[in-house]
N, C-alpha and C. Protein backbone atom coordinates (compact mmCIF):
# COMPACT_ATOMS: atom_id res chain seq x y z
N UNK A 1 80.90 126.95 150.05
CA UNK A 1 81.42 127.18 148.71
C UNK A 1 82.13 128.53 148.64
N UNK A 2 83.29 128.19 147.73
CA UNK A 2 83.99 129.85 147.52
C UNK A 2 84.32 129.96 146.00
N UNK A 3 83.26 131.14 145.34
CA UNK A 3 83.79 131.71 144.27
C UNK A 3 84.67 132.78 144.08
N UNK A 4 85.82 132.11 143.26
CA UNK A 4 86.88 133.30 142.14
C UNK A 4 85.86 134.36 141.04
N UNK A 5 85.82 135.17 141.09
CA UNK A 5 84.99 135.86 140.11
C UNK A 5 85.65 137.05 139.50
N UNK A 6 86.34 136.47 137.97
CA UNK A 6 87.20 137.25 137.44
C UNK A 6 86.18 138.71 136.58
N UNK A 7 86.76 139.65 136.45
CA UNK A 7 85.91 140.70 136.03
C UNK A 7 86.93 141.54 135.51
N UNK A 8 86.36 142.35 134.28
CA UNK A 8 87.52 143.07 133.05
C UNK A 8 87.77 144.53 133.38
N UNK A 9 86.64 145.22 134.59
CA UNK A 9 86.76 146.40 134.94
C UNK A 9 86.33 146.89 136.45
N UNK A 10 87.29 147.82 137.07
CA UNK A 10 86.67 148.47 138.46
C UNK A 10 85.24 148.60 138.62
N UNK A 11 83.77 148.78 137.80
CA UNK A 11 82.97 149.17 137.66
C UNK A 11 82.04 147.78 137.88
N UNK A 12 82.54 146.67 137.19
CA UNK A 12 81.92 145.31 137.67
C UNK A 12 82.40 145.19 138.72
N UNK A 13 83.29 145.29 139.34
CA UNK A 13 84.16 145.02 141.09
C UNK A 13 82.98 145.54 141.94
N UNK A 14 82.70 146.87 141.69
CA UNK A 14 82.11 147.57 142.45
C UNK A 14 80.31 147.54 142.48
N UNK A 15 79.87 146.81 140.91
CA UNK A 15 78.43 146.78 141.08
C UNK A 15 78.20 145.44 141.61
N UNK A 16 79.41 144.45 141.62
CA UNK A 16 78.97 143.16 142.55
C UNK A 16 78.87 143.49 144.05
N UNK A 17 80.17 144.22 144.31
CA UNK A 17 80.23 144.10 145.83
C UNK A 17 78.61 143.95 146.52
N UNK A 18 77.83 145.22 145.85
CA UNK A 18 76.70 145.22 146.33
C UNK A 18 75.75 144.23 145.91
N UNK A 19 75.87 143.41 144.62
CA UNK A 19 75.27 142.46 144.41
C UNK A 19 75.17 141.24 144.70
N UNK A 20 76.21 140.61 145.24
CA UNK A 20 76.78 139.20 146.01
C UNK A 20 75.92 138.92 146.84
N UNK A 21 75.80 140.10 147.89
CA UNK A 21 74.84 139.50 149.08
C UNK A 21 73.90 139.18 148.83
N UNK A 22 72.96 139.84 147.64
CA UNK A 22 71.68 139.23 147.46
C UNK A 22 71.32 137.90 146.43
N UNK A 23 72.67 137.48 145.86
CA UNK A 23 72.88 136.55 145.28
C UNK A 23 73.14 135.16 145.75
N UNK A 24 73.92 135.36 146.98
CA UNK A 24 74.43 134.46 147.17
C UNK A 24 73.99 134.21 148.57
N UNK A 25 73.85 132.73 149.04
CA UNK A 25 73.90 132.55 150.64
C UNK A 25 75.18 133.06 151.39
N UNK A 26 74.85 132.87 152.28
CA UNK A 26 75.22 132.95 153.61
C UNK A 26 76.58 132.93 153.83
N UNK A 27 76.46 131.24 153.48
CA UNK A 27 77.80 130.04 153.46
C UNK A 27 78.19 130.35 152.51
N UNK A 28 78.16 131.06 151.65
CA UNK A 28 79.20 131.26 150.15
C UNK A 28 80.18 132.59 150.16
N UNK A 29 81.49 132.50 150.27
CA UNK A 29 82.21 133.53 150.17
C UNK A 29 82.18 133.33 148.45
N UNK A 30 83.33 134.60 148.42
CA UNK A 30 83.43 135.53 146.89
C UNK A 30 84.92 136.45 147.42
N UNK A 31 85.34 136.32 145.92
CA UNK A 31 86.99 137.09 145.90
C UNK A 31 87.20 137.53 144.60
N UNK A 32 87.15 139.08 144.02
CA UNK A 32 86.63 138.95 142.87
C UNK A 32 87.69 139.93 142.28
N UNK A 33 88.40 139.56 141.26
CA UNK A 33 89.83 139.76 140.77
C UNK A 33 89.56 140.68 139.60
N UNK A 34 89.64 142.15 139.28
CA UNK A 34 89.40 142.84 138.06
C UNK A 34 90.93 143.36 137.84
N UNK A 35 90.46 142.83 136.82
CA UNK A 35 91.64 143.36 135.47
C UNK A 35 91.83 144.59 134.44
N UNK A 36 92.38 144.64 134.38
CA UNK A 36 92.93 146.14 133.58
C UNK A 36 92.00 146.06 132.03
N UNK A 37 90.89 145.81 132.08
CA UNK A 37 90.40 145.95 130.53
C UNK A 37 90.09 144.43 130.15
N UNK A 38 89.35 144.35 129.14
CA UNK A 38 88.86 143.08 128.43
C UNK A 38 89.93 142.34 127.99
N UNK A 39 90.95 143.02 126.77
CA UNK A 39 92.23 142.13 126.62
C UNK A 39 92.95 141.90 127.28
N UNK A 40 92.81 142.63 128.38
CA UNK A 40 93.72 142.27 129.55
C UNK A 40 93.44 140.68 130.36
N UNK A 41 92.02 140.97 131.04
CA UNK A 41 91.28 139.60 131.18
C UNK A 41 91.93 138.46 130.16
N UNK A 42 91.27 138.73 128.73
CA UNK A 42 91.27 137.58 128.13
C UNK A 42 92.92 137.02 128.12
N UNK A 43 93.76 137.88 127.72
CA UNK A 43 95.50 137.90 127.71
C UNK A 43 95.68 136.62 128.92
N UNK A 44 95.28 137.33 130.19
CA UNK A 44 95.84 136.27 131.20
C UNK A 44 95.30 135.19 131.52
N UNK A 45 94.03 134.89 130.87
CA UNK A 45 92.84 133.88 131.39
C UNK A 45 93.56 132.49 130.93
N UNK A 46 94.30 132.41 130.13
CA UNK A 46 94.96 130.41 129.63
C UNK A 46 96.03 130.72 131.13
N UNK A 47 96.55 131.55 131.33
CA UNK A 47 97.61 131.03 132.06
C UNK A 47 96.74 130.78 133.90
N UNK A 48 95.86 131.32 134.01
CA UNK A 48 95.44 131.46 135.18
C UNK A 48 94.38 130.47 135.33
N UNK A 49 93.86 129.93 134.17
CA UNK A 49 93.24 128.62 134.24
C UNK A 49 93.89 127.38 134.61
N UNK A 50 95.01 127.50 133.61
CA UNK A 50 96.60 126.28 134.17
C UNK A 50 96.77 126.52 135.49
N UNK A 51 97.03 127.59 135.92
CA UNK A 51 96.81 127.42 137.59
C UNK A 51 95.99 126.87 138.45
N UNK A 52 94.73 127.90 138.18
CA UNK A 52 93.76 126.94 139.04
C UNK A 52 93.28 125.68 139.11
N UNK A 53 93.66 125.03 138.04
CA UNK A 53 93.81 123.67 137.50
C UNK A 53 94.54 122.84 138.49
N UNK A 54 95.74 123.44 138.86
CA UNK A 54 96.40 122.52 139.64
C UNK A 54 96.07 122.78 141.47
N UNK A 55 94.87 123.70 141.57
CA UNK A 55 95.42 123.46 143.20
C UNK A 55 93.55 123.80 143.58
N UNK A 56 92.89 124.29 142.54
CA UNK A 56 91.43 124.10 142.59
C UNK A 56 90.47 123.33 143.79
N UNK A 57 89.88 123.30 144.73
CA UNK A 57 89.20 122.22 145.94
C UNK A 57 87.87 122.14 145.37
N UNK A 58 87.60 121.33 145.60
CA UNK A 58 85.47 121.02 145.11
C UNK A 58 85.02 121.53 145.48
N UNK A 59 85.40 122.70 145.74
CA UNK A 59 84.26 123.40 147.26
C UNK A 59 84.48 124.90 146.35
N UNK A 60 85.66 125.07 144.89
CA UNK A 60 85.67 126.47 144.87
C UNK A 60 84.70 126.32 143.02
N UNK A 61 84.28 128.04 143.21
CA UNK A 61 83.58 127.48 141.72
C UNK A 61 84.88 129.14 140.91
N UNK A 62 85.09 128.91 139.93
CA UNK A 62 85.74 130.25 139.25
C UNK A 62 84.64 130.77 137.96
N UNK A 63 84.06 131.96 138.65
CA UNK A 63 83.34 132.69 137.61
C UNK A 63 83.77 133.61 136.75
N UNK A 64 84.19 133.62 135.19
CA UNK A 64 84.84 134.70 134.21
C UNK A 64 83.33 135.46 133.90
N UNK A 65 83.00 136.82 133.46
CA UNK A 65 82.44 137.66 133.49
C UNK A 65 82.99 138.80 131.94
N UNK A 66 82.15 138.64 130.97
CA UNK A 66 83.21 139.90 130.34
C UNK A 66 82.34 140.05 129.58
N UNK A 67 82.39 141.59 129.22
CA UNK A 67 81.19 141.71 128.21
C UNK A 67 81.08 142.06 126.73
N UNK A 68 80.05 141.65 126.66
CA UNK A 68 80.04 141.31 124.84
C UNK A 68 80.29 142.93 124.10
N UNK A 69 80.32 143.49 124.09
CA UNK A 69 81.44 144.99 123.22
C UNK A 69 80.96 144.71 121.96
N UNK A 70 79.51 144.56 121.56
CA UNK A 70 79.23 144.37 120.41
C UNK A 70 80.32 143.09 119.16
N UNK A 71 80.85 142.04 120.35
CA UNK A 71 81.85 141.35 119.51
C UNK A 71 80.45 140.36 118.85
N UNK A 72 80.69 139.30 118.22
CA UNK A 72 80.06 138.10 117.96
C UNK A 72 80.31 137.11 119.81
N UNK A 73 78.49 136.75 120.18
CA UNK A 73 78.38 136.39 121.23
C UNK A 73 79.33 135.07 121.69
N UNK A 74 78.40 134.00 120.87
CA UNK A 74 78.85 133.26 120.68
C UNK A 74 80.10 132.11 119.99
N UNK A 75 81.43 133.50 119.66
CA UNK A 75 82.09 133.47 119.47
C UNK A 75 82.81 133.33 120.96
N UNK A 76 82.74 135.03 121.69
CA UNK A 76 83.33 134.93 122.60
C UNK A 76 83.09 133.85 123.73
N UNK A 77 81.82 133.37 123.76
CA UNK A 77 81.46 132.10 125.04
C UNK A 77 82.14 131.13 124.31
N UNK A 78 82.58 130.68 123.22
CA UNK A 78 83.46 129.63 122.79
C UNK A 78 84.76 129.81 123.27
N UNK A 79 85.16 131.23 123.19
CA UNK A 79 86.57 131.46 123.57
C UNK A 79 86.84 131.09 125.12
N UNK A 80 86.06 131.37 125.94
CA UNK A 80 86.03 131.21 127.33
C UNK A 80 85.83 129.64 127.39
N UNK A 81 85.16 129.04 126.80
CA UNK A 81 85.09 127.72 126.87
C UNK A 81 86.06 127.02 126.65
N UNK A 82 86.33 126.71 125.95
CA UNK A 82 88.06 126.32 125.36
C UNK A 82 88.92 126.91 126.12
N UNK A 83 88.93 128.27 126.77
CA UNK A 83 90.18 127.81 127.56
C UNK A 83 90.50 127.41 128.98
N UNK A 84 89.14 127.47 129.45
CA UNK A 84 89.12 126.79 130.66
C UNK A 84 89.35 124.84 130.28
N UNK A 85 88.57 124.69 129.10
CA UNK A 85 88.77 123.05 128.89
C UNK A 85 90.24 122.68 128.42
N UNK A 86 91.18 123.53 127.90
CA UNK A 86 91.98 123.28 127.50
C UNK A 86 93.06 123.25 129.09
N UNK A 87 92.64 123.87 130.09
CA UNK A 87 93.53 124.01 131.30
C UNK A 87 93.29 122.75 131.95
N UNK A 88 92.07 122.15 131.79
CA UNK A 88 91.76 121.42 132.07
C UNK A 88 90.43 121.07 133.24
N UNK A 89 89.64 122.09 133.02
CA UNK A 89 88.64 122.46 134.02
C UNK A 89 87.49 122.11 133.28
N UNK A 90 86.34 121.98 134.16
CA UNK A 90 84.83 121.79 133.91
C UNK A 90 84.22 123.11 133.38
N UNK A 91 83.27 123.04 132.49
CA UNK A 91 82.80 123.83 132.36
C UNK A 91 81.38 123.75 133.27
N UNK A 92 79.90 124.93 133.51
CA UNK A 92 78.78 124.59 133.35
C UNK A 92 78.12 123.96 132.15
N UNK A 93 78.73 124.63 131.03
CA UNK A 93 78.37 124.32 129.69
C UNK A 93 78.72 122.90 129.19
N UNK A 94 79.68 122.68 129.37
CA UNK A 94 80.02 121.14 129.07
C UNK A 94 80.08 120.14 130.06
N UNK A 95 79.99 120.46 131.25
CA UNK A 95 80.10 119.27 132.11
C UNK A 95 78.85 118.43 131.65
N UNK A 96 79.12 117.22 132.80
CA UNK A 96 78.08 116.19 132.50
C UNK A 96 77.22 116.15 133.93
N UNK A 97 77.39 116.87 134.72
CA UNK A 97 76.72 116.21 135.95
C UNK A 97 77.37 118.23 136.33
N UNK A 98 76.43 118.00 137.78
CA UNK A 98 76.38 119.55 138.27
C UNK A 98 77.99 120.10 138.91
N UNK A 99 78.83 119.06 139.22
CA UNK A 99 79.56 119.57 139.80
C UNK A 99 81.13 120.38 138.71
N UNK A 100 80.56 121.09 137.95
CA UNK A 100 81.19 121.68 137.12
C UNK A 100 82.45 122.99 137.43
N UNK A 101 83.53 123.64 137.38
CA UNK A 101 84.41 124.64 137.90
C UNK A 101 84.21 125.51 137.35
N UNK A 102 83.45 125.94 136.12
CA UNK A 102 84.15 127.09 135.62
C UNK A 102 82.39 127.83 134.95
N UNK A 103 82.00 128.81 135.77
CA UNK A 103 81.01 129.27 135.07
C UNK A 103 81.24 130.89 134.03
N UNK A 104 80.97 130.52 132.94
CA UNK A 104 81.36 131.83 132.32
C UNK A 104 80.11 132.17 131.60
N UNK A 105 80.27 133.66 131.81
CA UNK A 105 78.85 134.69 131.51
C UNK A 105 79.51 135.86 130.63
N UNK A 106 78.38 136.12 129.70
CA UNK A 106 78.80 137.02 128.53
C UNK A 106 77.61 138.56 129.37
N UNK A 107 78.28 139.40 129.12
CA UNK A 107 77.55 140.96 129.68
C UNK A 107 76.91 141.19 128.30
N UNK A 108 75.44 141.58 128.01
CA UNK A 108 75.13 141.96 126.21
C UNK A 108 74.99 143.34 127.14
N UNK A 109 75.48 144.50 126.43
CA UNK A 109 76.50 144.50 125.81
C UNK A 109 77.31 145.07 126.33
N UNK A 110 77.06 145.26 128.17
CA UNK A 110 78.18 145.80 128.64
C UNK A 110 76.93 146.07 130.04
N UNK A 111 77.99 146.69 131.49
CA UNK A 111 77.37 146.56 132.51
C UNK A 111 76.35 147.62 132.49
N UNK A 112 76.33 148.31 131.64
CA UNK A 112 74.87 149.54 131.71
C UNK A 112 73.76 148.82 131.39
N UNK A 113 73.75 147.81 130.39
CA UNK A 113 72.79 147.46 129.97
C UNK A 113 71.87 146.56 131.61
N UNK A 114 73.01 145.82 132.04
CA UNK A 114 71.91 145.64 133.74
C UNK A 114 71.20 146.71 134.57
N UNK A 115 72.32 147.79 134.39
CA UNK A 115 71.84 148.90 134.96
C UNK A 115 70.13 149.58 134.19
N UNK A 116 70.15 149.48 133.22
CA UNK A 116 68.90 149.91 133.03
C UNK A 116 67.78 148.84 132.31
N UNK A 117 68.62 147.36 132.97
CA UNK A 117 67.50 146.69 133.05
C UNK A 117 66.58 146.85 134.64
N UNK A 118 67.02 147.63 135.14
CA UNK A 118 66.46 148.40 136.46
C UNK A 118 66.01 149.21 136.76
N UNK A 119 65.65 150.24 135.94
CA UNK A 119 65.38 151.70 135.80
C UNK A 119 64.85 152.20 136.96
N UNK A 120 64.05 151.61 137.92
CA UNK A 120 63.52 151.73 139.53
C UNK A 120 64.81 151.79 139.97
N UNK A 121 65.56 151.15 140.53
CA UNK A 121 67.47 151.28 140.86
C UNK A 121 67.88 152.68 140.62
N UNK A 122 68.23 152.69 138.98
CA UNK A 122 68.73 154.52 138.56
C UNK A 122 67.93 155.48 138.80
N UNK A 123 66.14 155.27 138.87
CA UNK A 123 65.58 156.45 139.79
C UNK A 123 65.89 156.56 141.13
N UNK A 124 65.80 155.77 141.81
CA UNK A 124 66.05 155.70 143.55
C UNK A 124 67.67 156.25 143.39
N UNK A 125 68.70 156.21 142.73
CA UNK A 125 69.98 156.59 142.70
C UNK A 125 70.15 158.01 142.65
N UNK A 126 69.40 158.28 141.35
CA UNK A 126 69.38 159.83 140.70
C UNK A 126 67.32 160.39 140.72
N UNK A 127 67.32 160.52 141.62
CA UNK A 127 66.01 161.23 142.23
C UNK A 127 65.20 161.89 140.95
N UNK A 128 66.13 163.01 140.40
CA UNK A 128 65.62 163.61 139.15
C UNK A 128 65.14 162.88 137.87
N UNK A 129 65.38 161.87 137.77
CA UNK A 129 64.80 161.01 136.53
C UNK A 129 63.70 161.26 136.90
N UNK A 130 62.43 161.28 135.64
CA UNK A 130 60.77 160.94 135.84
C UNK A 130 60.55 159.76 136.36
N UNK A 131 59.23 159.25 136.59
CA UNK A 131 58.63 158.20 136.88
C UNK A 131 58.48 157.57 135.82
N UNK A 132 58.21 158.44 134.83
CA UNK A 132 57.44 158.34 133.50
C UNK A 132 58.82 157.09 132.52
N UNK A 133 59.85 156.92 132.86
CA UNK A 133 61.00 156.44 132.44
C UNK A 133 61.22 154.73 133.16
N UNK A 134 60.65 154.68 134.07
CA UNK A 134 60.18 153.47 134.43
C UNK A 134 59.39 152.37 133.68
N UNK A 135 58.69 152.94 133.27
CA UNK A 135 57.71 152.27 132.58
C UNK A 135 57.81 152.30 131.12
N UNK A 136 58.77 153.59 130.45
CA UNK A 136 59.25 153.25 129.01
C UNK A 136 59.57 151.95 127.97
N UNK A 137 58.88 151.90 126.89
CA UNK A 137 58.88 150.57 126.36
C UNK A 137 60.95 151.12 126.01
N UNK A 138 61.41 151.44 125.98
CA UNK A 138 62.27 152.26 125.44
C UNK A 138 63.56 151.54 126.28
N UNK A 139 63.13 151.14 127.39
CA UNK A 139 64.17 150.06 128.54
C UNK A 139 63.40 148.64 128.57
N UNK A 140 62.59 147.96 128.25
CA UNK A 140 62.08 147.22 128.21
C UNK A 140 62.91 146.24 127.80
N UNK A 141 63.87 146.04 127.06
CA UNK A 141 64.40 144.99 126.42
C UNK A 141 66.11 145.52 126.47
N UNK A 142 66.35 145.90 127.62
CA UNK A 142 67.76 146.99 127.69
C UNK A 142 68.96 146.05 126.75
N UNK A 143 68.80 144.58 126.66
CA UNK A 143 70.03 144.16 126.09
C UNK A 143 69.85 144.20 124.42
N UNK A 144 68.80 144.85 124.04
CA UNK A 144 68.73 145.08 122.33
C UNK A 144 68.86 146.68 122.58
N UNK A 145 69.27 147.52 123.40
CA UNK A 145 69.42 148.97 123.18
C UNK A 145 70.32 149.32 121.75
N UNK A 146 69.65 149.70 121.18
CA UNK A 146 70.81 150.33 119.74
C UNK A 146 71.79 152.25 120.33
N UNK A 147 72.81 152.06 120.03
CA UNK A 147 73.72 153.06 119.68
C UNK A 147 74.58 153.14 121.28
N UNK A 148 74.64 151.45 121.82
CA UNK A 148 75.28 151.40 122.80
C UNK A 148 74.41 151.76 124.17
N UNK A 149 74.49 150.81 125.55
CA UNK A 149 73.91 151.23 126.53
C UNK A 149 75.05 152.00 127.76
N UNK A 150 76.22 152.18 127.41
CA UNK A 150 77.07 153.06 128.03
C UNK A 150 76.75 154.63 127.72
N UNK A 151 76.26 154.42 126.43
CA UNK A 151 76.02 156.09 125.96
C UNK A 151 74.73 156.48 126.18
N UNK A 152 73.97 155.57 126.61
CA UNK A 152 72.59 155.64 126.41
C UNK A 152 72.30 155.98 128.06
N UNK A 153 73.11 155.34 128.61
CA UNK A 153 72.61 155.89 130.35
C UNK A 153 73.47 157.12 130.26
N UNK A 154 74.20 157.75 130.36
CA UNK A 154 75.09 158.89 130.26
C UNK A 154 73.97 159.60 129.45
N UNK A 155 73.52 159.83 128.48
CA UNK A 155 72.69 161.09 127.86
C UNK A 155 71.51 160.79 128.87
N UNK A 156 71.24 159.57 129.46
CA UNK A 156 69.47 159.74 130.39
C UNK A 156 69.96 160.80 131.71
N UNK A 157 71.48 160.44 132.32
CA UNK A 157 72.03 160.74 133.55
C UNK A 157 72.19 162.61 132.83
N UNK A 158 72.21 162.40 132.05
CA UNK A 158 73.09 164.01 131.68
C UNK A 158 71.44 165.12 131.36
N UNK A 159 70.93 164.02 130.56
CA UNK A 159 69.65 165.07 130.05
C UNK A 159 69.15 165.56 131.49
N UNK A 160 69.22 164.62 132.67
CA UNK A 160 68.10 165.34 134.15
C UNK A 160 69.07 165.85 134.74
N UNK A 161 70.56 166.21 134.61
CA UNK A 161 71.29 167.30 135.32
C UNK A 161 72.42 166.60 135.83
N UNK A 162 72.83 165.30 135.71
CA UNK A 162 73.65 164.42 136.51
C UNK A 162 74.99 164.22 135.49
N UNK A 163 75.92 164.09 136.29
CA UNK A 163 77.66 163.61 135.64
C UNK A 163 77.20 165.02 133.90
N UNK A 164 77.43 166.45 134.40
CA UNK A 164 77.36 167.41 133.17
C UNK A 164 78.86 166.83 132.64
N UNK A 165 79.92 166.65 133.38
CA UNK A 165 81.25 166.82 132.60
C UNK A 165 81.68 165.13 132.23
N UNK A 166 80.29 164.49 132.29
CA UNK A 166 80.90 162.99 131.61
C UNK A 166 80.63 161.98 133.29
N UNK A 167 79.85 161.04 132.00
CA UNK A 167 80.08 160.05 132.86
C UNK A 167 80.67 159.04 133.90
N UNK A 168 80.79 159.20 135.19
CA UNK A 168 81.83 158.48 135.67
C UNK A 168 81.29 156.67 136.13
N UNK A 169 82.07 155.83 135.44
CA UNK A 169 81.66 154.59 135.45
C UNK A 169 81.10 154.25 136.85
N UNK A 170 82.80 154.17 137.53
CA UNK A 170 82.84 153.34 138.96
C UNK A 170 81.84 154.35 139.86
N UNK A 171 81.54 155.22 139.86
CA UNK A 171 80.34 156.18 140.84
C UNK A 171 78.65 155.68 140.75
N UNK A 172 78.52 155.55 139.10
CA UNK A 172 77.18 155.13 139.01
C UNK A 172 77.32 154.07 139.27
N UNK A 173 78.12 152.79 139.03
CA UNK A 173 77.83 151.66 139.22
C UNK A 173 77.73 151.47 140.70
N UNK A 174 78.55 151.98 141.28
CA UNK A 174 78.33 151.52 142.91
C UNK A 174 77.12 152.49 143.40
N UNK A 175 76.71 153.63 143.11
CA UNK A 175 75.04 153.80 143.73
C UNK A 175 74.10 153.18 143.12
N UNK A 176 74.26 153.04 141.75
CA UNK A 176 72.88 152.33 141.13
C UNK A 176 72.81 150.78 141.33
N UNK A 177 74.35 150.39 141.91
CA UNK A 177 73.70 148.90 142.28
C UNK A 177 73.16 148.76 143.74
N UNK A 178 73.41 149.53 144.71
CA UNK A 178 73.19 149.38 145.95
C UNK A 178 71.30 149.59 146.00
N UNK A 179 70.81 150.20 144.93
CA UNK A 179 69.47 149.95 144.74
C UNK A 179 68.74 148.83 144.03
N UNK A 180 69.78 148.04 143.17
CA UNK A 180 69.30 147.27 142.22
C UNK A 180 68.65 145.89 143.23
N UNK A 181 67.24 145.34 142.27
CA UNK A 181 66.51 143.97 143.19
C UNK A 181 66.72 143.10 141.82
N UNK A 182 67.35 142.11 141.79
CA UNK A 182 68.10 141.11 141.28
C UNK A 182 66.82 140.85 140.40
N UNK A 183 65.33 140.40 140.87
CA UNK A 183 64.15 139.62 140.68
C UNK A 183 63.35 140.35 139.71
N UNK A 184 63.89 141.64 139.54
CA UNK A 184 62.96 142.56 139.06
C UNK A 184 63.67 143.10 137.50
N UNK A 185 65.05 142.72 137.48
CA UNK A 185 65.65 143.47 136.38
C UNK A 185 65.46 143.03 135.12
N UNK A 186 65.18 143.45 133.91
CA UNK A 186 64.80 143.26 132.56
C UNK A 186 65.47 142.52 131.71
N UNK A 187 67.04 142.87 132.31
CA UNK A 187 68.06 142.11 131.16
C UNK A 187 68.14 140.81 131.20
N UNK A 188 68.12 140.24 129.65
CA UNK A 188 68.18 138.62 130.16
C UNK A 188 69.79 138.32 130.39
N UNK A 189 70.59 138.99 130.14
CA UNK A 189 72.01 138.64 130.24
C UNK A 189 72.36 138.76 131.94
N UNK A 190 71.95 139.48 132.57
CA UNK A 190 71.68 139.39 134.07
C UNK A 190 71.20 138.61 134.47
N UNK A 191 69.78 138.69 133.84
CA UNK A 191 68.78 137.22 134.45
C UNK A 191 69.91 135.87 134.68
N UNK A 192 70.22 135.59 133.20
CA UNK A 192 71.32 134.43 133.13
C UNK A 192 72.41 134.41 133.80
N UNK A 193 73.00 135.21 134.41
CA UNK A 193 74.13 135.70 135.65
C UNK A 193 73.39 134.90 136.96
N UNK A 194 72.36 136.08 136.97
CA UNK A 194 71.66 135.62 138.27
C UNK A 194 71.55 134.45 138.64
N UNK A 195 70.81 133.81 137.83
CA UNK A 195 70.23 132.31 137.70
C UNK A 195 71.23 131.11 137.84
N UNK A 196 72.32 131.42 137.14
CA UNK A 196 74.13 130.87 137.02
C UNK A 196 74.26 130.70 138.64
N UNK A 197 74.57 132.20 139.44
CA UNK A 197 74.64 132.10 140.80
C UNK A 197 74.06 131.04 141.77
N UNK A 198 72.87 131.40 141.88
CA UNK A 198 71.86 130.82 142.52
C UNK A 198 71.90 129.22 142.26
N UNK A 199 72.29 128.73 140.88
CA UNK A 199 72.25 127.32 140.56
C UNK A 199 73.55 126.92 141.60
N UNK A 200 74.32 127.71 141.92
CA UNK A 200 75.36 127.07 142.46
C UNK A 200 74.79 126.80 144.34
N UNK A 201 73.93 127.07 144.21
CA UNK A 201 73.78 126.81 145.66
C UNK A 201 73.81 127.76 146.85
């Protein structure tokens, strides 16, 4: 099997690279296409569905990826739905039988929030975090974090001495995923990623 796995920023590019392998077998390649921003993604996604529409093999699956930005959820998984059905592709969601093309996953509410559905990951990354932050009811439920989980890892990274002049996306994401264990992470919007993967075989 070979998945397309479209993604809205350098920062998802880079926390899969390290995540694929433990996701996926063996026999499964991955080719994973990031785009200049969310409207960017969404902008090109009807025309690139009409494509893959026409030259698609049973053997490829195309995964869209984009994250929820505090929009309405289930708004946006409609939007992704419709336009893969309108290109003329399977969904997971709507097919009738497993062999479906098009799996699409909503991020709540963006890729930090996986990140500190891991908090073991961002300690092993950034040494200086406590222990004591592991076990915080405070990450427990990382995809209900209030006042944003982009800002929320940036003040944890900043309060123990790390990124003083600002957060840099693509840096944390590629060390804190090279620690992350898929089995262990909190977020259910990951979980449901994960689980998506793995169903494919």
């Amino acid at each position: 099997m070979h998945l397309e796995i479209l993604v809205e920023e350098p920062s998802m590019e880079e926390a899969l690279k390290n995540l694929l392998p433990r996701l996926l077998s063996a026999e499964t390649s991955s080719r994973i296409l990031t785009f200049q921003g969310k409207t960017d993604l969404l902008k090109q996604l009807p025309a690139r569905m009409r494509a893959y529409s026409k030259w698609i093999p049973e053997t490829y699956r195309i995964i869209v990826l984009v994250d929820e930005d505090r929009q309405d959820c289930l708004a946006l998984k409609q939007r992704l739905e419709d336009t893969a059905i309108q290109a003329g592709l399977s969904t997971k969601t709507s097919a009738s039988d497993p062999l479906f093309q098009v799996l699409n996953r909503i991020v709540i509410e963006e890729l930090e929030a996986w990140f500190l559905g891991d908090m073991e990951a961002i300690r092993q990354a950034y040494p200086r975090i406590p222990a004591s932050l592991v076990s915080s009811n405070r990450f427990h439920n990382p995809d209900a974090i209030q006042g944003g989980t982009w800002e929320t890892m940036e003040r944890t990274l900043q309060r123990y001495g790390y990124f003083k002049s600002g957060y840099a996306k693509v840096d944390a994401a590629r060390t804190i995923s090279a620690h992350m264990e898929p089995d262990r992470n909190r977020s259910k919007s990951f979980q449901v990623f994960r689980d998506g993967l793995r169903a494919l075989g």
